[in-house]
Protein backbone atom coordinates (compact mmCIF):
# COMPACT_ATOMS: atom_id res chain seq x y z
CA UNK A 1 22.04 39.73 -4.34
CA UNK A 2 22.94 37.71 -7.16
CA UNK A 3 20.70 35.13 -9.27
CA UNK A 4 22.65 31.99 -7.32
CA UNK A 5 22.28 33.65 -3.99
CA UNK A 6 18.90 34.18 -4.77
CA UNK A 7 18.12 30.64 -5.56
CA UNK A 8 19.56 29.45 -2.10
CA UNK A 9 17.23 31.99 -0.05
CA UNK A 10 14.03 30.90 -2.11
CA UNK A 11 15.04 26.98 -1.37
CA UNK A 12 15.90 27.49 2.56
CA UNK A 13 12.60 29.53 2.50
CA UNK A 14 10.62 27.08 0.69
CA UNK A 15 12.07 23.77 2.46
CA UNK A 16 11.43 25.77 6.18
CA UNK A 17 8.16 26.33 4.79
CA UNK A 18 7.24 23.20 4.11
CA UNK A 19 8.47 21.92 7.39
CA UNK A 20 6.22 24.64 8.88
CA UNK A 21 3.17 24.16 7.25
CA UNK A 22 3.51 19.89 7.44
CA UNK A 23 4.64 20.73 11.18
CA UNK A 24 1.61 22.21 12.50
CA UNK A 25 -0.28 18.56 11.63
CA UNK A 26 2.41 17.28 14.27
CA UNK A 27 0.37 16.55 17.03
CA UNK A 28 -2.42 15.54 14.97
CA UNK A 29 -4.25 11.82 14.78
CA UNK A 30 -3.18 10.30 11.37
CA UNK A 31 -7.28 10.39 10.74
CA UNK A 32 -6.80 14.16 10.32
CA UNK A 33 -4.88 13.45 6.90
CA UNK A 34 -7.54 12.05 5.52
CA UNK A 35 -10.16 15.07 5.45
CA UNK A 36 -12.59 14.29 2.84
CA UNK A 37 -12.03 10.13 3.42
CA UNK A 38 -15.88 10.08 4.83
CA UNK A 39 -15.56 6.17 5.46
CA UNK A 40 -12.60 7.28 8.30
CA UNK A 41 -14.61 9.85 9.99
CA UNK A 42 -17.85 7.34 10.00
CA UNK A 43 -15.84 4.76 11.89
CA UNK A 44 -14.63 7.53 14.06
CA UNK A 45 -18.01 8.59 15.24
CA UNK A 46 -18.84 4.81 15.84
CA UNK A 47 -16.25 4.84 17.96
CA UNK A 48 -16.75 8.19 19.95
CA UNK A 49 -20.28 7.35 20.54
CA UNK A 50 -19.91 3.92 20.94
CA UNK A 51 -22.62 3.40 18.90
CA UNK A 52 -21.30 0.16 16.90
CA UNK A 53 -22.86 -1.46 13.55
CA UNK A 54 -23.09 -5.30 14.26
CA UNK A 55 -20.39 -6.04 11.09
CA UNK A 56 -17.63 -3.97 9.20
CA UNK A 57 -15.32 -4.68 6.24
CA UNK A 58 -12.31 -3.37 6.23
CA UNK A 59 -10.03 -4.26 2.88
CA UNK A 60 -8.30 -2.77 0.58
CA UNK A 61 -4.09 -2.93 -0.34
CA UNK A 62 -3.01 -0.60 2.19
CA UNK A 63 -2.35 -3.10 4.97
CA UNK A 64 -0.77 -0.39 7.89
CA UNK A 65 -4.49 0.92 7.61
CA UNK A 66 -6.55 -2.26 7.64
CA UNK A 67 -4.36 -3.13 10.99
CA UNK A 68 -5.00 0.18 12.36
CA UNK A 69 -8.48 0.50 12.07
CA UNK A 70 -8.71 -3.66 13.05
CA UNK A 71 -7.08 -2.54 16.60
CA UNK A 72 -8.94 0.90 16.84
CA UNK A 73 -12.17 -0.97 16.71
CA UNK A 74 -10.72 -4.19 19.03
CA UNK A 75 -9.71 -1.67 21.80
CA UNK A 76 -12.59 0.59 21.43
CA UNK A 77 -15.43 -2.49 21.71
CA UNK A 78 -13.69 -4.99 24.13
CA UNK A 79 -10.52 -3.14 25.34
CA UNK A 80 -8.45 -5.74 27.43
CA UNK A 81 -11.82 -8.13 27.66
CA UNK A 82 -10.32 -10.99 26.39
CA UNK A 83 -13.43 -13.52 27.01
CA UNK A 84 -15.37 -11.75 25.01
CA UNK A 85 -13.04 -11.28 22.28
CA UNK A 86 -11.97 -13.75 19.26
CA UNK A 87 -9.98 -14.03 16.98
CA UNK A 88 -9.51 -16.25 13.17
CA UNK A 89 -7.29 -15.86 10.78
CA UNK A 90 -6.34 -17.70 7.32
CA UNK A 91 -7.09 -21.06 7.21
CA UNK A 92 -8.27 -21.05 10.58
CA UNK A 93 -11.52 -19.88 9.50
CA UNK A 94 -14.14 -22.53 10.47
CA UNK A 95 -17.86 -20.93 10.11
CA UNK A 96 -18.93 -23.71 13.04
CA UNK A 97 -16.88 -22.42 15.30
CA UNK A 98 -17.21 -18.45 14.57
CA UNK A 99 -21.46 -19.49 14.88
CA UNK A 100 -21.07 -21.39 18.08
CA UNK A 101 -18.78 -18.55 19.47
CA UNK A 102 -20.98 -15.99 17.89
CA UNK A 103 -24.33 -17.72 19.62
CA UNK A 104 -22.82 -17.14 22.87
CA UNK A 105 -24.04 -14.69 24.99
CA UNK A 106 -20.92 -12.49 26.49
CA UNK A 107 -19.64 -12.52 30.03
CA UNK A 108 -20.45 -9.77 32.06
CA UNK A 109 -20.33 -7.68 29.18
CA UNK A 110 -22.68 -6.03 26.12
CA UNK A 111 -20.65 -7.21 23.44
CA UNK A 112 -18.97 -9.64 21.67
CA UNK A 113 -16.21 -9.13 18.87
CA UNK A 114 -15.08 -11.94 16.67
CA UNK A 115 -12.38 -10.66 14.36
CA UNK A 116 -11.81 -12.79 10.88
CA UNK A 117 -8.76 -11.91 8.78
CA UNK A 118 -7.80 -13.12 5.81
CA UNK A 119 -10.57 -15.81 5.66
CA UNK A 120 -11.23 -15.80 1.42
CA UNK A 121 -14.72 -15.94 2.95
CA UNK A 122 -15.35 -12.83 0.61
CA UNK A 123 -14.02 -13.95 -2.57
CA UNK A 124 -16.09 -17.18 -2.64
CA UNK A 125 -19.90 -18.22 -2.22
CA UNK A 126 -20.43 -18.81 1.13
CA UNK A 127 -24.16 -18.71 1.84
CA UNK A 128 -24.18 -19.95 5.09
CA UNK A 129 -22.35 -16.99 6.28
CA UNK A 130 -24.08 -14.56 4.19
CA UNK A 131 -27.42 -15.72 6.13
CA UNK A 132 -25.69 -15.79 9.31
CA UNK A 133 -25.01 -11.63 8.56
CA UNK A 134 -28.38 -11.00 8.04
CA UNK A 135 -29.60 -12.68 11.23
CA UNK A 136 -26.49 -11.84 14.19
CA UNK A 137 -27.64 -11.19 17.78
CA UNK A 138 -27.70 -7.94 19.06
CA UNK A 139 -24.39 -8.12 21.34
CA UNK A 140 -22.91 -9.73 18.37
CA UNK A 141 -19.81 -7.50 15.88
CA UNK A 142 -17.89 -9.15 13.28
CA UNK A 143 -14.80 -7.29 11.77
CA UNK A 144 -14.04 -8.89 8.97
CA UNK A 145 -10.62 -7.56 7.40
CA UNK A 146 -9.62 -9.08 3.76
CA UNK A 147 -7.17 -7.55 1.32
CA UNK A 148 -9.06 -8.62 -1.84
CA UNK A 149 -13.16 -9.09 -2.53
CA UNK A 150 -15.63 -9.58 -4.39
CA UNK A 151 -18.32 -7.71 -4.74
CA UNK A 152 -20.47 -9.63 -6.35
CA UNK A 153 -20.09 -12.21 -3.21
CA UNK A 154 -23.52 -12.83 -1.19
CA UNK A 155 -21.32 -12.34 1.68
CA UNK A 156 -20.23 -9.27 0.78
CA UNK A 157 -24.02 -7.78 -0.28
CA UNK A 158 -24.72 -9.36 3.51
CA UNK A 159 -22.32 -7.13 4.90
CA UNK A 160 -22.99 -3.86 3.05
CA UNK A 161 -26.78 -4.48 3.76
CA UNK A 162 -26.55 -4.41 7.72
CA UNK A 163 -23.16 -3.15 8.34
CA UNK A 164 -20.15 -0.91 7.09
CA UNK A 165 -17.97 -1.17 4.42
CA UNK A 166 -14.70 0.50 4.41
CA UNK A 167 -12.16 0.49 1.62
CA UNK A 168 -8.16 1.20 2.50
CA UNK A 169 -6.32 2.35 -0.41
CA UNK A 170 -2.88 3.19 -1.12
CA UNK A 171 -2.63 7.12 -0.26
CA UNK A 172 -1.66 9.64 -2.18
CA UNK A 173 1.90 11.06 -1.91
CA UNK A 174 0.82 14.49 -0.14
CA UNK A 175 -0.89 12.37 2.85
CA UNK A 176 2.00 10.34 3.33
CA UNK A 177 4.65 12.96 3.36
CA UNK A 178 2.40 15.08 6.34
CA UNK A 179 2.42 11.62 7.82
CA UNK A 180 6.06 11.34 7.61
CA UNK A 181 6.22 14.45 8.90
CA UNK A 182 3.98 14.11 11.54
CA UNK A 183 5.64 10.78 12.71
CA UNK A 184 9.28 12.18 13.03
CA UNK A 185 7.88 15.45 14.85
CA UNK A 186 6.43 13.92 17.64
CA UNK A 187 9.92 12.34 17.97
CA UNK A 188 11.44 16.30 17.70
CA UNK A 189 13.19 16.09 14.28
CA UNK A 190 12.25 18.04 10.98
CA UNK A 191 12.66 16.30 7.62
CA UNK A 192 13.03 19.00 4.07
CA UNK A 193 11.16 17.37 1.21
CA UNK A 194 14.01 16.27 -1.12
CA UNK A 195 14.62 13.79 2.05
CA UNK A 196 10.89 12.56 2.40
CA UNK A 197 10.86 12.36 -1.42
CA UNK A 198 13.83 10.31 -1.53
CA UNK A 199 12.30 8.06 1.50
CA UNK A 200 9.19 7.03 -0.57
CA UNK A 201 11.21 6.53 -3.90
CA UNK A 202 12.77 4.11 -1.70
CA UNK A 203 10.00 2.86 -0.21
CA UNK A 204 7.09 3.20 -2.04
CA UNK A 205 4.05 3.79 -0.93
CA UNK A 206 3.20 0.69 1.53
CA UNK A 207 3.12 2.54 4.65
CA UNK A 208 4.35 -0.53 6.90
CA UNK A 209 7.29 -0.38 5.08
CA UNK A 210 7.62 3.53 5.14
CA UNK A 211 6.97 3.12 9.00
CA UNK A 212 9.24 0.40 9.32
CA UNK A 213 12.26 3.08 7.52
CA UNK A 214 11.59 5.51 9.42
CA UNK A 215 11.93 3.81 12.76
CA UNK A 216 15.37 3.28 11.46
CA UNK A 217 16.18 6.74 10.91
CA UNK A 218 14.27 7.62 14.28
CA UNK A 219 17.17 5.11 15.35
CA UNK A 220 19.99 6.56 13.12
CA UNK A 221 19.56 10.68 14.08
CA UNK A 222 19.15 9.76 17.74
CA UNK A 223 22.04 12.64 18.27
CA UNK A 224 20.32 15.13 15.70
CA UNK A 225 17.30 17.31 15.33
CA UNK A 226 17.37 17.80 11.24
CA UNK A 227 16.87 14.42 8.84
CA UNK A 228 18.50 15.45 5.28
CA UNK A 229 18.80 12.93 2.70
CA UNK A 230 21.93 11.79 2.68
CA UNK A 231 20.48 9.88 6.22
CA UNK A 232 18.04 8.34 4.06
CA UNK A 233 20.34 6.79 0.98
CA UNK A 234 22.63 5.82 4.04
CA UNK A 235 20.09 4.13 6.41
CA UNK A 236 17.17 3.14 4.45
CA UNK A 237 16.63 0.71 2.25
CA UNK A 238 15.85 0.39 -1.40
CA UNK A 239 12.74 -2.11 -1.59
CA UNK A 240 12.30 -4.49 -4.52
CA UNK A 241 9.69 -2.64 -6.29
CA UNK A 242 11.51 0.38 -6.10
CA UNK A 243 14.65 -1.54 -8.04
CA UNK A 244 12.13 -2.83 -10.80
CA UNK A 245 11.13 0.56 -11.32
CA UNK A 246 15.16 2.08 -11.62
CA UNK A 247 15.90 -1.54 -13.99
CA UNK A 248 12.81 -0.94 -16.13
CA UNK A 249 13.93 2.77 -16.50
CA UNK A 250 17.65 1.16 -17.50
CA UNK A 251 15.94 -0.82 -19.74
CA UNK A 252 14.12 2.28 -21.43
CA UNK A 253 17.02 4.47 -21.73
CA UNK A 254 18.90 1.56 -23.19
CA UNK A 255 21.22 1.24 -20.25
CA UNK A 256 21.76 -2.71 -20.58
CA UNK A 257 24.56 -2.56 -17.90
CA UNK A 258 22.63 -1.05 -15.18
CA UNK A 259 19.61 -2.93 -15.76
CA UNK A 260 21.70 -6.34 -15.91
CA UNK A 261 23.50 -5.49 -12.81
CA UNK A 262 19.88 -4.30 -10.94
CA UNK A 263 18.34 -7.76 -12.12
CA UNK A 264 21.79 -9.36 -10.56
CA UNK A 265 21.00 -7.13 -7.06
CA UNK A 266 17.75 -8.61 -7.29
CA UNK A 267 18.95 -12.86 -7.39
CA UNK A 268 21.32 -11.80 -4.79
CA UNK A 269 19.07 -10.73 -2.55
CA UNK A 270 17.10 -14.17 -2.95
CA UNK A 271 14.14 -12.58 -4.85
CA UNK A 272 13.14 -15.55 -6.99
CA UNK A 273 13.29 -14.76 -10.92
CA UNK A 274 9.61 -15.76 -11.45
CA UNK A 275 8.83 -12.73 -9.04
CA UNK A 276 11.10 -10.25 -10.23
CA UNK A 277 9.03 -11.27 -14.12
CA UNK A 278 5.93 -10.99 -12.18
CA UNK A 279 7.34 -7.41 -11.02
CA UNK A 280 8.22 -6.54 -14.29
CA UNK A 281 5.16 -7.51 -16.21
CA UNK A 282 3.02 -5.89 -13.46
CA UNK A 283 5.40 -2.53 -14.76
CA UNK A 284 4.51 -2.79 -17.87
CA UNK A 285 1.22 -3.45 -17.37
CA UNK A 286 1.26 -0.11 -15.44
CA UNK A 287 2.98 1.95 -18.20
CA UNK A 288 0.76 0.99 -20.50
CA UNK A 289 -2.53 1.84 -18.72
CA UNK A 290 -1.00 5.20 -18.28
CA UNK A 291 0.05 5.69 -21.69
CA UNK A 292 -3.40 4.83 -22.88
CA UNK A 293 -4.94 6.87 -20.21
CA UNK A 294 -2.46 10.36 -21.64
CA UNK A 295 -3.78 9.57 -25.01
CA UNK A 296 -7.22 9.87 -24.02
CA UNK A 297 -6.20 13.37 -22.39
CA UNK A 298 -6.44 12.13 -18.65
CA UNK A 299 -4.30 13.66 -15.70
CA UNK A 300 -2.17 12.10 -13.75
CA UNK A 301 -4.28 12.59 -10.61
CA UNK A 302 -7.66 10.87 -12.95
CA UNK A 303 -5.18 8.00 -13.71
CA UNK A 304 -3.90 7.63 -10.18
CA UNK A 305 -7.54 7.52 -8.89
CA UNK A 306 -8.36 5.24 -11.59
CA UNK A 307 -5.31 2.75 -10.82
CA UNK A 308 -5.69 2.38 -7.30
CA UNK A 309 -2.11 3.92 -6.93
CA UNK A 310 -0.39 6.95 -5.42
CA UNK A 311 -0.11 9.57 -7.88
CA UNK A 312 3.90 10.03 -7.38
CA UNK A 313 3.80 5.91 -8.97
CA UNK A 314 1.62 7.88 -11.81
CA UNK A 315 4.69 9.99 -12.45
CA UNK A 316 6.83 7.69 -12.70
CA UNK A 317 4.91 5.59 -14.75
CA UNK A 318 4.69 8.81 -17.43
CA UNK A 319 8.30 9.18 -17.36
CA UNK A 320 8.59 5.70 -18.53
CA UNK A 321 5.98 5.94 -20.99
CA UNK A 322 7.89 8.60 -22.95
CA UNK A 323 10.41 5.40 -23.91
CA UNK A 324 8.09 2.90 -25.63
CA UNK A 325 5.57 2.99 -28.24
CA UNK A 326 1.96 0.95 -26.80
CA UNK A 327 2.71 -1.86 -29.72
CA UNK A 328 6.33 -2.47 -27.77
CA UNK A 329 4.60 -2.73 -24.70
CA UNK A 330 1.71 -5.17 -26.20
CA UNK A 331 4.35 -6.78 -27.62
CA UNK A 332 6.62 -7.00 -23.86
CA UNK A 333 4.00 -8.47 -22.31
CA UNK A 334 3.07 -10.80 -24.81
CA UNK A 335 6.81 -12.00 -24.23
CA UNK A 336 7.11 -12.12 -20.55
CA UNK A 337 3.83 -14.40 -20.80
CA UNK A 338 5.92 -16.59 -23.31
CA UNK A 339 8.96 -16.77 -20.90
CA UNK A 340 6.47 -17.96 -18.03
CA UNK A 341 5.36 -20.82 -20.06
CA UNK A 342 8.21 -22.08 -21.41
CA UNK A 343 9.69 -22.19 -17.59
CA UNK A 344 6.61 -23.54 -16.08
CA UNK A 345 6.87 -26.16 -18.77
CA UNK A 346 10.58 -26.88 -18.00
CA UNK A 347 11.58 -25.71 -21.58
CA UNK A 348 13.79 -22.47 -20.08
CA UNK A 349 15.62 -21.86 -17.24
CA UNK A 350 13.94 -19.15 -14.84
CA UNK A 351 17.09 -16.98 -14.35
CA UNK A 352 18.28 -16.99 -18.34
CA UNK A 353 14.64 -16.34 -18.94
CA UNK A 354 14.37 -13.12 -17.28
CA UNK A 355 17.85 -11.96 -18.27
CA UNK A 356 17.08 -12.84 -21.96
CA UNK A 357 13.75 -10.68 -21.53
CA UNK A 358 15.64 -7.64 -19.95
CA UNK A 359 18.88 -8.01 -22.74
CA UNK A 360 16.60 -7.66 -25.56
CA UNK A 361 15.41 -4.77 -24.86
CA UNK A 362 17.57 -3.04 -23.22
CA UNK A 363 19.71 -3.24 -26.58
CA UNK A 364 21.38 -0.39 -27.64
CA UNK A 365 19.88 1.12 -31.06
């Protein structure tokens, strides 16, 4: 056997192996994947013995898992009871209300679950409601499920003192590809990992959106057992953060064409050019934590944990670095705050703004 045949045996081998090993978590609940996540298995066990704490707090930036654990607890507490079950979102959030709701004992029933999503109830004082927490009737659970907080909130401290708090971050890249895995096995199709890999460099790691792609190629291999990845770069597609990253790389390598013609993808799919500057600074921002981070002789997976982000965002991040010095990316930043202003003060156009930013340096040596 020669060295090239050799190669293509160890690469089947180690793609069916991966399939293999990922495959056996098939049948599994996605809680499996999270083996050490204690907050998981705690709201598990509420929920097996149903033995419930009379608040939680679900929040974090992974959204699919805030929604998942919203509806595990929903079902679990009042099922189809819809008397006994409420629900306020937003600006629909009137304390009054959720009290007088709250004060009422349920019908034919030992609980009542008021659900309150996205209220900004835990990112500003709020007394009233923090003293309502410490006081709630027995029959009484509040789910509260917010993407950002504040811990320093009284409403917040009211919560962690008599109920459960439960964080949902972004996941690392090894969870979500046994989730990916796990997903398209219970629909009978294998997936190598050069085609999952390619799925969340596409995707990133938002797992509503990773769901959402791979419904589509659920959709697209209807006729077909194996997923490879030219299915994926035909089927799924490229998401806006995922472009920023490939036009800040352009911009790095000095490739002004490709990064013009990404920021031109970009306005024609409507993203507004304030957003794709946001984007941009937010990628800079990120480089530049992780070059700091190298220097101080952290690894990727201490940075990743650090960050709040999946550690495959880490490597990219350190590929990146490698291009710019920490005074250029001071000195980006710095810029991309300038270009805000002068737009917001009606001094520069939006559009020639951002291209201006992403010309200069992008420019050739």
């Amino acid at each position: 056997m020669d060295t090239n045949e050799a190669v293509s045996v160890l690469k089947f081998y180690s793609e069916w192996y991966f399939i293999f090993i990922y495959g056996i978590l098939i049948e599994q609940p996605f809680d499996l994947f999270y083996g050490m996540r204690i907050f998981m298995k705690v709201i598990n066990q509420h929920i097996k013995e149903q033995d419930y704490m009379s608040v939680y707090l679900l929040y974090g930036e992974e959204a699919y898992l805030r929604k998942q654990y919203r509806d595990k607890l929903r079902d679990a507490i009042v099922g189809e009871d819809t008397m006994n079950y409420s629900y306020f979102e937003g600006g629909q959030c009137d304390l009054k209300e959720i009290q007088a709701i709250g004060d009422t004992l349920p019908f034919f029933s030992e609980k009542r679950l008021i659900v309150i999503e996205n209220s900004g109830f835990l990112k500003s004082s709020n007394e009233p409601l923090a003293d309502y927490i410490k006081a709630l009737p027995d029959y009484l659970i509040l789910v509260f499920v917010e993407q950002e907080i504040d811990k320093r909130n009284k409403v917040y401290k009211a919560i962690q003192s008599k109920g459960y708090v439960c964080e949902m971050k972004q996941q690392p890249t090894s969870v979500l590809m046994k989730w990916i895995v796990g997903i398209l096995g219970k629909e009978g199709k294998r997936i190598d990992r050069a085609a999952v890999e390619l799925l969340l460099a596409k995707t990133g790691a938002g797992m509503d959106l990773i769901r959402m792609e791979l419904d589509k190629l659920i959709s697209y291999c209807s006729d077909k057992a194996e997923i490879t990845s030219d299915d994926v770069e035909a089927i799924c597609t490229t998401q806006t953060v995922s472009r920023i990253f490939d036009m800040i790389t352009a911009i790095a390598t000095k490739k002004q064409k490709q990064a013009l013609e990404l920021y031109y993808d970009l306005l024609t799919l409507k993203e507004p050019p304030m957003r794709i500057l946001y984007l941009i600074v937010r990628q800079f921002n990120g480089i530049l934590q992780v070059k700091e981070a190298l220097q101080l002789g952290k690894s990727n997976a201490q940075i990743a944990s650090e960050m709040g982000v999946a550690p495959f965002i880490v490597g990219k991040y350190v590929t990146q670095a490698k291009y710019f010095s920490i005074e250029q990316l001071k000195t980006a930043l710095l810029e991309c705050a300038d270009i805000e202003e002068r737009v917001k003060m009606g001094r520069l156009e939006d559009k020639m703004g951002v291209e201006l930013m992403i010309v200069k340096y992008s420019q050739p040596l």
